[in-house]
C-alpha atoms as a PDB file:
ATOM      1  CA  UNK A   1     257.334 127.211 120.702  1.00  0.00           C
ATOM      2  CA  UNK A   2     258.401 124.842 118.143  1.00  0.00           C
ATOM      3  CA  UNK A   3     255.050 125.233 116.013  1.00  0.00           C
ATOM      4  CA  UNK A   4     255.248 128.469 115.628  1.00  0.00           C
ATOM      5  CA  UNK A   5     258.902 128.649 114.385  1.00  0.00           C
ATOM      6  CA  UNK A   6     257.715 126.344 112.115  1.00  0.00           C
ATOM      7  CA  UNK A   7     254.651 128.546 111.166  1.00  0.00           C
ATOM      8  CA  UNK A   8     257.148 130.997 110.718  1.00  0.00           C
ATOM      9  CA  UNK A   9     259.156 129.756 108.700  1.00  0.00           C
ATOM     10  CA  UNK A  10     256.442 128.655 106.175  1.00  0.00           C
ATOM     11  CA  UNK A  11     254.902 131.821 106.021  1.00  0.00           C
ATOM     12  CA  UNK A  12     257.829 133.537 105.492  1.00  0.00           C
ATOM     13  CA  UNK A  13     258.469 130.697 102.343  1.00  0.00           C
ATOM     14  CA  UNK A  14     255.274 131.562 100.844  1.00  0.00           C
ATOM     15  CA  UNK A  15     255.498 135.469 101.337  1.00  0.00           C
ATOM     16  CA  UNK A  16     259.213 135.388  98.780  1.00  0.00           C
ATOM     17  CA  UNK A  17     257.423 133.048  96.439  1.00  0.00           C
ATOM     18  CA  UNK A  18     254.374 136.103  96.575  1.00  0.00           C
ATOM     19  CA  UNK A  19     256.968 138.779  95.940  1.00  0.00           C
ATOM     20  CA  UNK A  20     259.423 136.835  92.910  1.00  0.00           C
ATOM     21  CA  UNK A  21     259.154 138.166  89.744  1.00  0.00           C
ATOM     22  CA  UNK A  22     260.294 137.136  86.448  1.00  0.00           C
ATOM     23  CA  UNK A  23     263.275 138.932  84.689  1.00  0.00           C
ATOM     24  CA  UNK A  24     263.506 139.231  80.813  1.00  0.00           C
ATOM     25  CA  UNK A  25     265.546 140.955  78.612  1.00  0.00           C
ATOM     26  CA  UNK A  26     263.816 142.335  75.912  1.00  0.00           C
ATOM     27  CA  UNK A  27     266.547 142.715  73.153  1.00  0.00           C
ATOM     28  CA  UNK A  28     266.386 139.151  72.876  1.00  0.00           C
ATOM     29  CA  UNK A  29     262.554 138.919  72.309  1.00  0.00           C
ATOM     30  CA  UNK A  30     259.980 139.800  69.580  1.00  0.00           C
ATOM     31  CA  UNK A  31     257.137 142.611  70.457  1.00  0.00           C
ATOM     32  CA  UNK A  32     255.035 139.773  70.685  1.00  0.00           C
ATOM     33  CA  UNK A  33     256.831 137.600  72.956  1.00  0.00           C
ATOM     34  CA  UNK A  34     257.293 140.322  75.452  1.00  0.00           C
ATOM     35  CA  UNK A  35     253.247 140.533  75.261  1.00  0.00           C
ATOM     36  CA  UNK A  36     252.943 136.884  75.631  1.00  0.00           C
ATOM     37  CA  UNK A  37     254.959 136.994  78.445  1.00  0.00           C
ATOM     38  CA  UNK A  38     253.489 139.815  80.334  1.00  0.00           C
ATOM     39  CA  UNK A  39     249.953 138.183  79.871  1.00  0.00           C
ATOM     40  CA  UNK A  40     251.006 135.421  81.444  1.00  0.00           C
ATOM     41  CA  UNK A  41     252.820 136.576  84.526  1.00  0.00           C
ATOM     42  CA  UNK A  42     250.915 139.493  84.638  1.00  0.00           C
ATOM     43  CA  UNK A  43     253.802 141.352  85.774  1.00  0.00           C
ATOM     44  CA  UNK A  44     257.337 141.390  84.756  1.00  0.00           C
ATOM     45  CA  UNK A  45     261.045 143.004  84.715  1.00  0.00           C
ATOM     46  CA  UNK A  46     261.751 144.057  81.922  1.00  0.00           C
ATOM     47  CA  UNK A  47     265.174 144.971  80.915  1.00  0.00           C
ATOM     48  CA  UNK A  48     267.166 146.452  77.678  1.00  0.00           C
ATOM     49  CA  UNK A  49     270.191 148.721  77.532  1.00  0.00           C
ATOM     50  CA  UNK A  50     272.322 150.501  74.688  1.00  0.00           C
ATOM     51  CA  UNK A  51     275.178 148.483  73.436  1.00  0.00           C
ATOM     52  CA  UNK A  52     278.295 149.790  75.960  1.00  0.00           C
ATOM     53  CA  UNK A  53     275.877 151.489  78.137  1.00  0.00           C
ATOM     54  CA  UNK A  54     274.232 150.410  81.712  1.00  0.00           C
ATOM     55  CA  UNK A  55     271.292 148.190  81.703  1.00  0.00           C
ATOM     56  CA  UNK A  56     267.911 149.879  82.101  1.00  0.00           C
ATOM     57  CA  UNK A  57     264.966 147.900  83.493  1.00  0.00           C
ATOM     58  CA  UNK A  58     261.934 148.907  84.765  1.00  0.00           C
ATOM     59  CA  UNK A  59     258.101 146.810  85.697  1.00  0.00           C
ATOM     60  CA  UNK A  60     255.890 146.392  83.277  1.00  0.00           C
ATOM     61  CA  UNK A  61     252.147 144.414  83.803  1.00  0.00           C
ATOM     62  CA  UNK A  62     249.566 143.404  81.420  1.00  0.00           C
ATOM     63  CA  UNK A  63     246.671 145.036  83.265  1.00  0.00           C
ATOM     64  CA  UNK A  64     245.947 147.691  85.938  1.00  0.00           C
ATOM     65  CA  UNK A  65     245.248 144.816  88.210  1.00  0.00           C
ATOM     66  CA  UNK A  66     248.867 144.750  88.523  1.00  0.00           C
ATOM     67  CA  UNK A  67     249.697 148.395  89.823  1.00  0.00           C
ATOM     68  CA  UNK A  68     249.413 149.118  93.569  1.00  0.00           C
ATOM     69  CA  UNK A  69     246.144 150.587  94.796  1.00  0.00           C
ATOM     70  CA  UNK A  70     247.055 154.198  94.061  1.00  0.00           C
ATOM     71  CA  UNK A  71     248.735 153.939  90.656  1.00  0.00           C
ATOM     72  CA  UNK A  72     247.186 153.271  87.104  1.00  0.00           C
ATOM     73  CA  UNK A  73     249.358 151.613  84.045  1.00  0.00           C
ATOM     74  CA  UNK A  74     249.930 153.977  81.191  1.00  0.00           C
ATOM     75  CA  UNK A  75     251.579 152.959  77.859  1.00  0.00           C
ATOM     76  CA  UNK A  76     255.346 152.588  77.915  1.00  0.00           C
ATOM     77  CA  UNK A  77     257.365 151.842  75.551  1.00  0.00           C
ATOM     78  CA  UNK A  78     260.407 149.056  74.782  1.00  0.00           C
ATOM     79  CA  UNK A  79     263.036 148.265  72.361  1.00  0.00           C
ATOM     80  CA  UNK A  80     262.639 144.199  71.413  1.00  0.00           C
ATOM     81  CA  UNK A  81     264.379 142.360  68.671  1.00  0.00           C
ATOM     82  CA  UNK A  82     262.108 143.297  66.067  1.00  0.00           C
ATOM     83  CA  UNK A  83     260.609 146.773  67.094  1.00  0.00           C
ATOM     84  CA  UNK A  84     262.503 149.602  68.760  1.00  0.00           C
ATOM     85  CA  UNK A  85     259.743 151.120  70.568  1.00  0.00           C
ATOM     86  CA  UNK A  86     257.019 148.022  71.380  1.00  0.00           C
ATOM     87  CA  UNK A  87     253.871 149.534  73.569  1.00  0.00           C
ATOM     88  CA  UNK A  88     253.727 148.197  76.831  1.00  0.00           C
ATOM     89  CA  UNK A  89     252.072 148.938  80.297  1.00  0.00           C
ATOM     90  CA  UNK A  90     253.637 150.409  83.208  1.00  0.00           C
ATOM     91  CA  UNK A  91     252.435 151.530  86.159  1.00  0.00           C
ATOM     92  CA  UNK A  92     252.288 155.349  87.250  1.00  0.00           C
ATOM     93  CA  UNK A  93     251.593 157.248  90.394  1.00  0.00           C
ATOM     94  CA  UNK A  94     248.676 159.224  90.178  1.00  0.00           C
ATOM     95  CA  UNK A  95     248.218 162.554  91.724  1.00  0.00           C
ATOM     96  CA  UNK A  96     245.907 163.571  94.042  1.00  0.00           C
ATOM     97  CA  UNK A  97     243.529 165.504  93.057  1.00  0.00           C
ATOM     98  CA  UNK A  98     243.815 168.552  95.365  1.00  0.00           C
END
């Protein structure tokens, strides 16, 4: 009984590391940082908002090896520090084709 709370619990350790993502904001990063940083954790938060306004966030991923098995990225875009609409990849549902 004892090993498998212990399994447990180091399963269930590894399975939040699996599912943490990264949060950046990208008002407070060049076009190219936000690329940098996508490309190398592949997927990120991203997050910007209007001065006085809510924050907006949303995913965004380098590749389409980052969308779940049904979706496909499409271009998105960002306001950075030094672009107000930097292209970046987000994941869409597709449709099925019917």
């Amino acid at each position: 009984m004892r090993g498998t709370v212990v399994l447990a619990l180091a399963l269930s350790t590894l399975s939040y590391d699996a599912l943490a993502i990264s949060r950046y904001n990208t008002l407070t990063m060049s076009c190219t940082e936000v690329w940098a940083t996508l490309r190398r954790d592949g997927a990120a938060i991203l997050s910007y908002g209007k001065r006085g306004g809510p924050p907006l966030y949303d995913r965004y991923v380098s590749h389409g090896g980052y969308c779940n098995g049904t979706d496909s990225p499409k271009a998105a875009f960002v306001p950075t520090s030094d672009s107000k609409a930097c292209q970046v990849l987000k994941c869409y549902q597709t449709s099925p084709i019917r």
